[in-house]
Structures are given as C-alpha cells and as structure tokens.
Protein backbone atom coordinates (compact mmCIF):
# COMPACT_ATOMS: atom_id res chain seq x y z
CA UNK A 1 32.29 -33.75 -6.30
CA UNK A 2 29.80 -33.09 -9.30
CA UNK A 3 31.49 -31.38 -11.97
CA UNK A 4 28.68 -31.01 -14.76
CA UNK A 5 24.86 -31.40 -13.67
CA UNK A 6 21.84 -31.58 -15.92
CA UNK A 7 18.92 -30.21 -13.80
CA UNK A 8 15.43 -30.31 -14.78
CA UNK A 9 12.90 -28.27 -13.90
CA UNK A 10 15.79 -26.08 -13.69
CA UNK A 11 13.47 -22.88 -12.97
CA UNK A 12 11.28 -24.28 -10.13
CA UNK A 13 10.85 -23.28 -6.71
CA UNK A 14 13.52 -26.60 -6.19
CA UNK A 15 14.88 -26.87 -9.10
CA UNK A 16 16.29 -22.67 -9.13
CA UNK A 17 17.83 -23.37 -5.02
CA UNK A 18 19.43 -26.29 -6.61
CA UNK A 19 21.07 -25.03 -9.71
CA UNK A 20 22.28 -22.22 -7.51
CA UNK A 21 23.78 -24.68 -5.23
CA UNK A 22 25.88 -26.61 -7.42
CA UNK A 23 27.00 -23.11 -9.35
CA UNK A 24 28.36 -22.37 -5.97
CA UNK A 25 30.14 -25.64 -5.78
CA UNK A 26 31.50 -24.95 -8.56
CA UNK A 27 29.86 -27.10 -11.09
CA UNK A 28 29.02 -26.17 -14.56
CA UNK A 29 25.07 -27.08 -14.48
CA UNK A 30 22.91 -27.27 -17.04
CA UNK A 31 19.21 -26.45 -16.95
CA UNK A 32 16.11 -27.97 -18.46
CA UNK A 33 13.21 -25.47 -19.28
CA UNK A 34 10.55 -25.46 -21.66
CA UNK A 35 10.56 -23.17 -24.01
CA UNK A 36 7.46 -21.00 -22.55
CA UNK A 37 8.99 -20.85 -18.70
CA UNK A 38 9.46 -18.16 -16.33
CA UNK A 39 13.38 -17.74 -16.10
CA UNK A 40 12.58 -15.02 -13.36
CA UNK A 41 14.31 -17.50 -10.93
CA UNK A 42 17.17 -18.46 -12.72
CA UNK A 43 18.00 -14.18 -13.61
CA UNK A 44 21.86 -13.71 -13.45
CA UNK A 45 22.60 -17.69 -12.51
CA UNK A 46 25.42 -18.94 -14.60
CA UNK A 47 23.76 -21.83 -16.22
CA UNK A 48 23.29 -23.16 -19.70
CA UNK A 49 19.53 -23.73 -20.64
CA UNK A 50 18.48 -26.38 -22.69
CA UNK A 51 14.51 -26.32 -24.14
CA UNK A 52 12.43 -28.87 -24.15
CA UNK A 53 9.53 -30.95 -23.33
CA UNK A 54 10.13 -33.37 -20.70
CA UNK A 55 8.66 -35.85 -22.31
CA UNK A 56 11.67 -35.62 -25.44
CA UNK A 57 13.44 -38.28 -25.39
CA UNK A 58 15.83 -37.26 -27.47
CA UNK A 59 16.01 -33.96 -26.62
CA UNK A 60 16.73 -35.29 -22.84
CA UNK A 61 19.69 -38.11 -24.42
CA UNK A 62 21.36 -34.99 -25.68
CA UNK A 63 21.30 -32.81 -22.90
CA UNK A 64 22.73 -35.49 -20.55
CA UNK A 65 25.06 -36.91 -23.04
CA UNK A 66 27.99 -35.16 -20.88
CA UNK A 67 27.34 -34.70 -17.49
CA UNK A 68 28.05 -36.44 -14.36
CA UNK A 69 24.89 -36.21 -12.58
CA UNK A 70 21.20 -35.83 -13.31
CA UNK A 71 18.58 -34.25 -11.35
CA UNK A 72 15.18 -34.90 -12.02
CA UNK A 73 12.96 -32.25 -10.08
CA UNK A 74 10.50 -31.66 -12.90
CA UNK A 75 6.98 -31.90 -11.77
CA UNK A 76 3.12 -30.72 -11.89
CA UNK A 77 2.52 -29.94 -8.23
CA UNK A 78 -1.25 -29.15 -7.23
CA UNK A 79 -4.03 -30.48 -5.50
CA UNK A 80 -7.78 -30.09 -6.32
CA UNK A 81 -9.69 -29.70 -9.61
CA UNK A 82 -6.40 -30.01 -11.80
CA UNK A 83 -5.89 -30.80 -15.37
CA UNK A 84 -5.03 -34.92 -14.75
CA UNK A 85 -4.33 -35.77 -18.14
CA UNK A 86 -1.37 -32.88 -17.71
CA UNK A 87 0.15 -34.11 -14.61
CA UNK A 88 -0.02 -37.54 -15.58
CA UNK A 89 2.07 -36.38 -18.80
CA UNK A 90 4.50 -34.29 -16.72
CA UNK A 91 4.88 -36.69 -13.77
CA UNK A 92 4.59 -39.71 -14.93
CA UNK A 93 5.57 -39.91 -18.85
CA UNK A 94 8.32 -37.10 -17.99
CA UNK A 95 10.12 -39.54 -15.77
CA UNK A 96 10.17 -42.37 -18.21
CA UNK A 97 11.33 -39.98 -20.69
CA UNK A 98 13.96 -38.77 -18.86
CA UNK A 99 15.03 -42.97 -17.69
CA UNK A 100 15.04 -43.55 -20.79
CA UNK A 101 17.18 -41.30 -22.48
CA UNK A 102 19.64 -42.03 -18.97
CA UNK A 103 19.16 -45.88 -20.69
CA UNK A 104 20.31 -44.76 -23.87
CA UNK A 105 23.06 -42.90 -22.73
CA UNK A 106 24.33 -45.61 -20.27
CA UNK A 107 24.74 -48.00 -23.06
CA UNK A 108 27.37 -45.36 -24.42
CA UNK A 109 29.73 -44.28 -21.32
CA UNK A 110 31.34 -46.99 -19.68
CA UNK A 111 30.13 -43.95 -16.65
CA UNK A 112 26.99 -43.05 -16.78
CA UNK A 113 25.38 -40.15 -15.36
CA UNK A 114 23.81 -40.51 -11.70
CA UNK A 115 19.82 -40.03 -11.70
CA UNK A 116 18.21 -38.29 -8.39
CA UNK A 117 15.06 -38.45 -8.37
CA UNK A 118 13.13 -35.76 -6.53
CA UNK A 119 10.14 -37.91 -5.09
CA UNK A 120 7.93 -37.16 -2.53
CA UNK A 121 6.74 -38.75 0.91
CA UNK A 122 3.51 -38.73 -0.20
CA UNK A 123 4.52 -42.30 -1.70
CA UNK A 124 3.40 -43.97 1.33
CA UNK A 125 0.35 -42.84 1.06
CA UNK A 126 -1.84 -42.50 4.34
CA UNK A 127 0.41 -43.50 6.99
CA UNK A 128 -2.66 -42.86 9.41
CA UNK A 129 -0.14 -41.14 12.29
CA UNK A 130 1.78 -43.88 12.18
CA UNK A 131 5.89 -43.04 11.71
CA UNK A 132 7.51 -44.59 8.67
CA UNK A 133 10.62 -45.21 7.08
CA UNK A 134 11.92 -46.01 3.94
CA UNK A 135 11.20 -49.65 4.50
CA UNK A 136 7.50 -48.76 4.64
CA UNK A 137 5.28 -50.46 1.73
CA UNK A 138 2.08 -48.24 0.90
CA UNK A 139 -1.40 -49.73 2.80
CA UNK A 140 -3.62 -46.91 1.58
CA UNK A 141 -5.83 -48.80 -1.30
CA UNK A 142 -6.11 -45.62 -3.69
CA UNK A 143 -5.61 -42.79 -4.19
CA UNK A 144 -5.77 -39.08 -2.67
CA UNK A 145 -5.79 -37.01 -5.73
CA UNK A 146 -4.12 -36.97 -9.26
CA UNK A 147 -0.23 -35.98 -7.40
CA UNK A 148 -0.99 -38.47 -5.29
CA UNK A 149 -1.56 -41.24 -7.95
CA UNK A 150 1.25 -39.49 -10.58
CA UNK A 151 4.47 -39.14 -8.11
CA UNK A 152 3.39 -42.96 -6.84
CA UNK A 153 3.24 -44.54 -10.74
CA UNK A 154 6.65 -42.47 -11.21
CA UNK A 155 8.28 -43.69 -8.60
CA UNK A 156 7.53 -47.48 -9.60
CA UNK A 157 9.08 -46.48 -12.84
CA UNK A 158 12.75 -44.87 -10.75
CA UNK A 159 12.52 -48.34 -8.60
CA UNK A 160 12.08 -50.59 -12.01
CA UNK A 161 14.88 -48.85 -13.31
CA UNK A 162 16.79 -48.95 -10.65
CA UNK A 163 16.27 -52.93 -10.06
CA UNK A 164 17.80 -52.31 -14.36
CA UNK A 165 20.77 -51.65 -12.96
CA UNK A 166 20.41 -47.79 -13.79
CA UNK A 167 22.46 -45.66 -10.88
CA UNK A 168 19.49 -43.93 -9.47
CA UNK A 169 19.18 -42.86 -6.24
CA UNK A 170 15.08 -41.30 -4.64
CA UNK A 171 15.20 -38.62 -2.04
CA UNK A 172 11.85 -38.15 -0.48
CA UNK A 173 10.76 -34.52 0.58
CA UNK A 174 8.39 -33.44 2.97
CA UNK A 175 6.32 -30.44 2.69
CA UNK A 176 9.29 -28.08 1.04
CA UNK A 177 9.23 -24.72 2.61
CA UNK A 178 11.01 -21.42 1.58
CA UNK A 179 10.54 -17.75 1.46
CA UNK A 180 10.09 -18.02 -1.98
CA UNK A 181 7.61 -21.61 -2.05
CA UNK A 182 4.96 -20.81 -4.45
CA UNK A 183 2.57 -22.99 -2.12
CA UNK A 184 2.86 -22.00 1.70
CA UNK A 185 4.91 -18.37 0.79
CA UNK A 186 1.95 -16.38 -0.46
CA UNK A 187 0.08 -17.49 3.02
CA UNK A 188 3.34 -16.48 5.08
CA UNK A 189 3.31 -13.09 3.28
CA UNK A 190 -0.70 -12.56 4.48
CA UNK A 191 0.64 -13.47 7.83
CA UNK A 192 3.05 -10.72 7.74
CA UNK A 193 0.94 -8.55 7.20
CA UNK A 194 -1.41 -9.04 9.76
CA UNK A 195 -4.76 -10.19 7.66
CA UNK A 196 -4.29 -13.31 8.01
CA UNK A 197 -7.21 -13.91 10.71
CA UNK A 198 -8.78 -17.30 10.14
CA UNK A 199 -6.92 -20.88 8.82
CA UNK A 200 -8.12 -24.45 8.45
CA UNK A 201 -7.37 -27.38 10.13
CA UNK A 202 -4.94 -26.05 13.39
CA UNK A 203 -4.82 -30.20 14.01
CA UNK A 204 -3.00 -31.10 10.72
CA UNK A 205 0.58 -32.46 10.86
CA UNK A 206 2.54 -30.88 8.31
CA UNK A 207 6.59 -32.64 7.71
CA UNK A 208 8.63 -29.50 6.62
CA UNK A 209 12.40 -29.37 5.01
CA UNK A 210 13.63 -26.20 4.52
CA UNK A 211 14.42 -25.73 0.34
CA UNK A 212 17.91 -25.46 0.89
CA UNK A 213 18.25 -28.07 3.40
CA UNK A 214 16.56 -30.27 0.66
CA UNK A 215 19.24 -29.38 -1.78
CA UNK A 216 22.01 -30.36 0.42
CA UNK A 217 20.48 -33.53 0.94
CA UNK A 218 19.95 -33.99 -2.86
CA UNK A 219 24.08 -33.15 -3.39
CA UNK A 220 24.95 -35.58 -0.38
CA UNK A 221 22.68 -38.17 -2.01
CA UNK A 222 24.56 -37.42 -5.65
CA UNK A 223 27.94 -37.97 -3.87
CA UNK A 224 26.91 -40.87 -1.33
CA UNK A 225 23.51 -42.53 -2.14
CA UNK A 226 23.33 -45.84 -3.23
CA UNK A 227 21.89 -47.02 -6.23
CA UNK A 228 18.31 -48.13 -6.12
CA UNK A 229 17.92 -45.98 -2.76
CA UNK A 230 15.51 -43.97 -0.59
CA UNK A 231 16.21 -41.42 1.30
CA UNK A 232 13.42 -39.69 3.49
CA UNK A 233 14.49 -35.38 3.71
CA UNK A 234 12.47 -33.78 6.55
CA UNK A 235 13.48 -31.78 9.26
CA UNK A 236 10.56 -33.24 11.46
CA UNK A 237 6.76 -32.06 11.71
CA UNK A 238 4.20 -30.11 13.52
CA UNK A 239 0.68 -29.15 13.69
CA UNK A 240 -0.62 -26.07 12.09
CA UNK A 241 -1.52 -24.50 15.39
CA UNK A 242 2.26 -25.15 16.23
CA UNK A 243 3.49 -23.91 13.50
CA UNK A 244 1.44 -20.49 13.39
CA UNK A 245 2.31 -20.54 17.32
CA UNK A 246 6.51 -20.42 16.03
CA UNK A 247 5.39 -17.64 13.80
CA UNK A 248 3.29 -15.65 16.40
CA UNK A 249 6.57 -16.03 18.96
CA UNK A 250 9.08 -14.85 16.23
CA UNK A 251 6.82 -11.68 14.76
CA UNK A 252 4.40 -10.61 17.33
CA UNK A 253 1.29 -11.11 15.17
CA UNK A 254 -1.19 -12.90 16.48
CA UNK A 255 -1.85 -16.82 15.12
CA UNK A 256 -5.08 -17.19 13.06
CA UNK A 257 -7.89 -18.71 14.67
CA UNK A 258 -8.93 -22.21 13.47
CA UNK A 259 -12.03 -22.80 11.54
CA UNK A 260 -14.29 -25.47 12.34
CA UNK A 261 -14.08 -28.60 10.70
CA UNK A 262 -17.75 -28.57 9.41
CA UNK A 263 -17.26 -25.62 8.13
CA UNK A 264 -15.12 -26.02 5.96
CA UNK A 265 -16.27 -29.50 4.72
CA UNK A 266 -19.23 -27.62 3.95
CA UNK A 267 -16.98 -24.31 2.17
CA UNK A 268 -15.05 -27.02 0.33
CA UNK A 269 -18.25 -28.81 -1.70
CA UNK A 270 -20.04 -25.97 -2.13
CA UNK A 271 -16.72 -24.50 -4.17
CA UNK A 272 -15.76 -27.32 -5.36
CA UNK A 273 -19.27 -27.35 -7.42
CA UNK A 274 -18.70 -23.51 -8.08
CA UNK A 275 -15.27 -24.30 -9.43
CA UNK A 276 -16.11 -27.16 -11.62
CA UNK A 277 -19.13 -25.16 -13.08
CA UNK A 278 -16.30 -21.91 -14.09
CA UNK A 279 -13.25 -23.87 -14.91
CA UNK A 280 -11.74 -22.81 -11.95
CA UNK A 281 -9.56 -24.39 -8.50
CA UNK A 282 -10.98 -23.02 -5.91
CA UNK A 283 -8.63 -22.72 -2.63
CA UNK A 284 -10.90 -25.41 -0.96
CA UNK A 285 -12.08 -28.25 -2.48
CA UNK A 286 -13.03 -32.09 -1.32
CA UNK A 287 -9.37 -33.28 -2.68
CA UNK A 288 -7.85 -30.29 -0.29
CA UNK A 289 -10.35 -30.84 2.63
CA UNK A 290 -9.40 -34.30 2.69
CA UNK A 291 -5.78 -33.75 2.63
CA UNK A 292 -6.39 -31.22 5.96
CA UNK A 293 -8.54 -33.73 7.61
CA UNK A 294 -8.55 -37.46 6.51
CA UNK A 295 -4.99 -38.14 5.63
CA UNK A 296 -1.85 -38.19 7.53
CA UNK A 297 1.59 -38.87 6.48
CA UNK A 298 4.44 -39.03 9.37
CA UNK A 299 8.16 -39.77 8.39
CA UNK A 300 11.64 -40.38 9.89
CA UNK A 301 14.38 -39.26 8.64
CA UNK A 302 17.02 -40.95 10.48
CA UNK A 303 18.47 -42.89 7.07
CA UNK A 304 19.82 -39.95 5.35
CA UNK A 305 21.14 -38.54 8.65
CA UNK A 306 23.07 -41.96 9.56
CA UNK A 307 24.13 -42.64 5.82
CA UNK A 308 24.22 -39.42 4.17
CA UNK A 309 26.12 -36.63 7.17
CA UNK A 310 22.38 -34.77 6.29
CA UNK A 311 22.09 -32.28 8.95
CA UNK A 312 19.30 -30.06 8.46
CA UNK A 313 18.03 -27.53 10.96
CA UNK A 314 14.74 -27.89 13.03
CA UNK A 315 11.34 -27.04 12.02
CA UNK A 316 11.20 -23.98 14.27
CA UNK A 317 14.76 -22.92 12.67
CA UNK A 318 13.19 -23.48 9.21
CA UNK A 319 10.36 -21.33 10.21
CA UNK A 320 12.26 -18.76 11.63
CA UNK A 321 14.43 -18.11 9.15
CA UNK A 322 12.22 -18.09 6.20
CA UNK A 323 10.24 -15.22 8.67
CA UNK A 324 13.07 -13.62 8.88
CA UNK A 325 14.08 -13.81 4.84
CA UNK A 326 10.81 -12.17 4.30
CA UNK A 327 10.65 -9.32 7.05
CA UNK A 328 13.72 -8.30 5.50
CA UNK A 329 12.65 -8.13 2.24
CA UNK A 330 9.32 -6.59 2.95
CA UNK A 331 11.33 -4.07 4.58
CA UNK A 332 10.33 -4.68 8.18
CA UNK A 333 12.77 -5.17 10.60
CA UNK A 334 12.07 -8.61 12.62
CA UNK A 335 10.58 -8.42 16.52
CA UNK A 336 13.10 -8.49 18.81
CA UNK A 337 12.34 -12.41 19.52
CA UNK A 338 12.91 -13.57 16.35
CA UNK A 339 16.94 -12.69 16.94
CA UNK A 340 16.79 -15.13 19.61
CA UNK A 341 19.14 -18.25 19.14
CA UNK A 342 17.67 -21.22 17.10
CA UNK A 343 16.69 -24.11 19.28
C-alpha cells in the first residue's frame, strides 16, 4: 500500500485521475505543477502542490525526499507543427531531471522511493499490424514526429536507470480515453451533438485504456512491478469505423461517414503550408495524416494481466461508459441501448 506519493504532472488529464485515486486509497499525495498551470482539475482534491519546473533538479530531490512512490506522468503530448525544442525539454530533459534527483535521493534512504514511469506504446514504433509485447525491440528506422522521437529518448533514459539499479518500473499506455481526454473528448462531445458528419481514416486501429483503468494499472504496477519492467496497459483495439459503430449503437446518432484517403492527404499539405505560414497547428497536417494512414501500432497486454491482477474492461465498455459520463453531464439522458449490459 502507498502511503505518500509524489505525482507529477499532477494536474493532467492522467496525472488529476491518478492523484484522485491514491487520495481515495488513502494516501497523502503530493502534486507537481508549474507555477502557471490550470489547477481546474485538481479543485477540492486533498493534495499538497509543489511548483516547479520539471526540469529542477533540486526542486524535484526535495519534493520526493519523503515519499514512498513516484509517479512520473509529466509530458508534452501533441502531434503536428509543435514547438520541438519544448517537448524535447519537457519529455526528455524532464525525465532525467526527475532520475536524477530519485539518484540523489536513493543515495540517502536505505528505501528509496519507487519511480513509474508513464511511457507510451508508441515506443515500438511502427509495429506495421503486427502484435507486440514487451519483448518487442523497435524496427521502425526513425521517427514519426517530435512525441514520437521524445517519449522513445526518455524511455532509454528510465531503462539506463533502471539497468543503475534505480527501482523503476514503465507502464505503457495505449491511446488513453476519458470523458474528460483533452484529445479524443472534444470530438466525442461533437458526436453528441449530432454535427459530427464526416471523420478520417474509418480503417485506423486505435489501442484504447480507459483513464481510470490506466491508473489502476499504474497502482498495481507501484505495489507489484518489478524493477527495470514493462508493462503494456490497453484494453484491446479497434478501427475507427468500429469504434464510431459502438457509439452509433449506444446513442442513436448516426456514425460519421469516412473521408477519402486522397482527400485528406491533399487537406493535410495544403494546411500544413497554411499553418506553418500563421504560426499555427492545423487539425491535419502530414505528421497527423501519417499517423491515420502509414503507421500502425498493435499491442498485447497479457503481461500486466498475468503479473499484475490488471483487469480492465473492454473497449466497447470503455466507450460506453465514457458516452454515458457525458450524456449525463450534457444533461441528456442516454438511448435506451446504452443501459444494456457491458459485453
């Protein structure tokens, strides 16, 4: 059982479902926020805040002087015409900060802290269809975008660290989904409301956890991971068509209709140009265009199920409850086949 928790990115879409979690278990958590954040998340959650860059070393030693567990969810999440120098910073030179202070404070407790590290499967880079594991080493020469390249160089730091002899333990997230997911949730709303008529790439595979089914795999992994270990979190995955198929069965609405793939190929350069010309990331680009079409990344999860207990629920589950988190706060009541038992 954790008893004190140092979480960063404590006001995240991830790092806000876990802090909330361990406050329920009980634990006395505190959170890591830069001073400029938006604590909207965190609003009457019983947790300490501490300010910082997460690049201060120091600042980071301190914070984690005490606690029992660290976890690292910090990160610059966004595809497209990004600021690289800024993720690179965040993703990259925010995780050797924060290994480093855990260093520093290791050579003082005869305990140290755990580390879990909040990775990401796209690690593995283009798996091409083809199912992987943890025991999967990356075949993709390159790159997909500046995420891409920054959670792949952080992770290398996690494993060096962890080949150290530094307790730190990698889960390994599919697309995260929630009614409150700053990514997918804003689509999910347009759905709702019925104007969502046309969407890209019905074809692409999409691996989906559930937020809070993430969490509980991040707690398991704080109380039974090994040190120096992956663990792949996804409840499974599904096309976009499939997935916008759950939704239609659950609401009523009817699915968007696909685009076709040369025309958006065609939208994405022509803003992509547009974008770079105003300063500006457009909602199709060549980096997200090639993510839709080009690159596929397909996981099993059976490692953290076997080793872990992690039980998660399915992807149509996952969908149909965040549908049914945001009908009812929207107000609407859900169609009568969303109350239908989970498969």
């Amino acid at each position: 059982m954790i008893q004190t928790a140092l979480v960063t990115g404590a006001n995240g879409f991830t790092g806000s479902h876990l802090v909330k979690a361990l406050v329920r278990e009980g634990a006395t958590v505190v959170g890591w926020v830069r001073p400029t954040s938006n604590l909207a998340r965190l609003r009457d959650v019983p947790v300490s805040l501490a300010y910082g860059d997460i690049t201060d070393r120091a600042a980071l030693e301190t914070a984690m002087a005490e606690v029992d567990a660290v976890f690292h969810t910090a990160a610059c999440v966004e595809l497209g015409l990004v600021d690289a120098a800024l993720m690179t910073q965040t993703n990259v030179e925010g995780t050797r900060a924060v290994l480093a202070a855990l260093e520093a404070v290791a050579r003082r407790r005869p305990t140290p802290p755990k580390l879990l590290y909040c990775s990401t499967i796209g690690i593995y880079g283009d798996t091409q269809g083809r199912v992987v594991n943890e025991d999967f080493q990356r075949q993709q020469v390159g790159f997909s975008s500046a995420y891409d390249r920054t959670k792949y160089e952080a992770q290398q730091l996690v494993d060096q660290a962890a080949q150290a002899g530094l307790p730190v333990v990698s889960v390994l997230p599919s697309g995260i989904f929630g009614a409150d997911d700053p990514h997918f949730g804003p689509v999910l709303r347009l759905f709702l409301s019925g104007r969502l008529k046309f969407w890209p790439g019905g074809d692409r595979l999409t691996g989906i956890v559930h937020v809070d089914d993430l969490v509980r795999g991040m707690l398991l992994a704080g109380e039974r991971g090994q040190p120096g270990a992956h663990y792949i979190l996804s409840s499974g995955d599904c096309s976009l068509r499939e997935m916008f198929a759950i939704l239609s069965d659950a609401t009523g609405i009817a699915p968007p209709r696909d685009i076709p793939e040369p025309v958006v190929r065609l939208a994405g350069n022509l803003l992509e140009v547009i974008g770079r010309l105003f300063n500006w990331n457009p909602p199709l680009s060549r980096e997200r265009v090639h993510y839709l079409y080009d690159r596929c990344v397909r996981v099993d999860s059976s490692k953290a199920r076997r080793e872990l207990g992690w039980q998660p629920r399915s992807v149509e589950a996952t969908l149909r409850d965040i549908i049914s988190q945001l009908q009812a706060e929207s107000g609407h009541p859900p169609d009568r086949q969303s109350d239908r038992p989970h498969p």
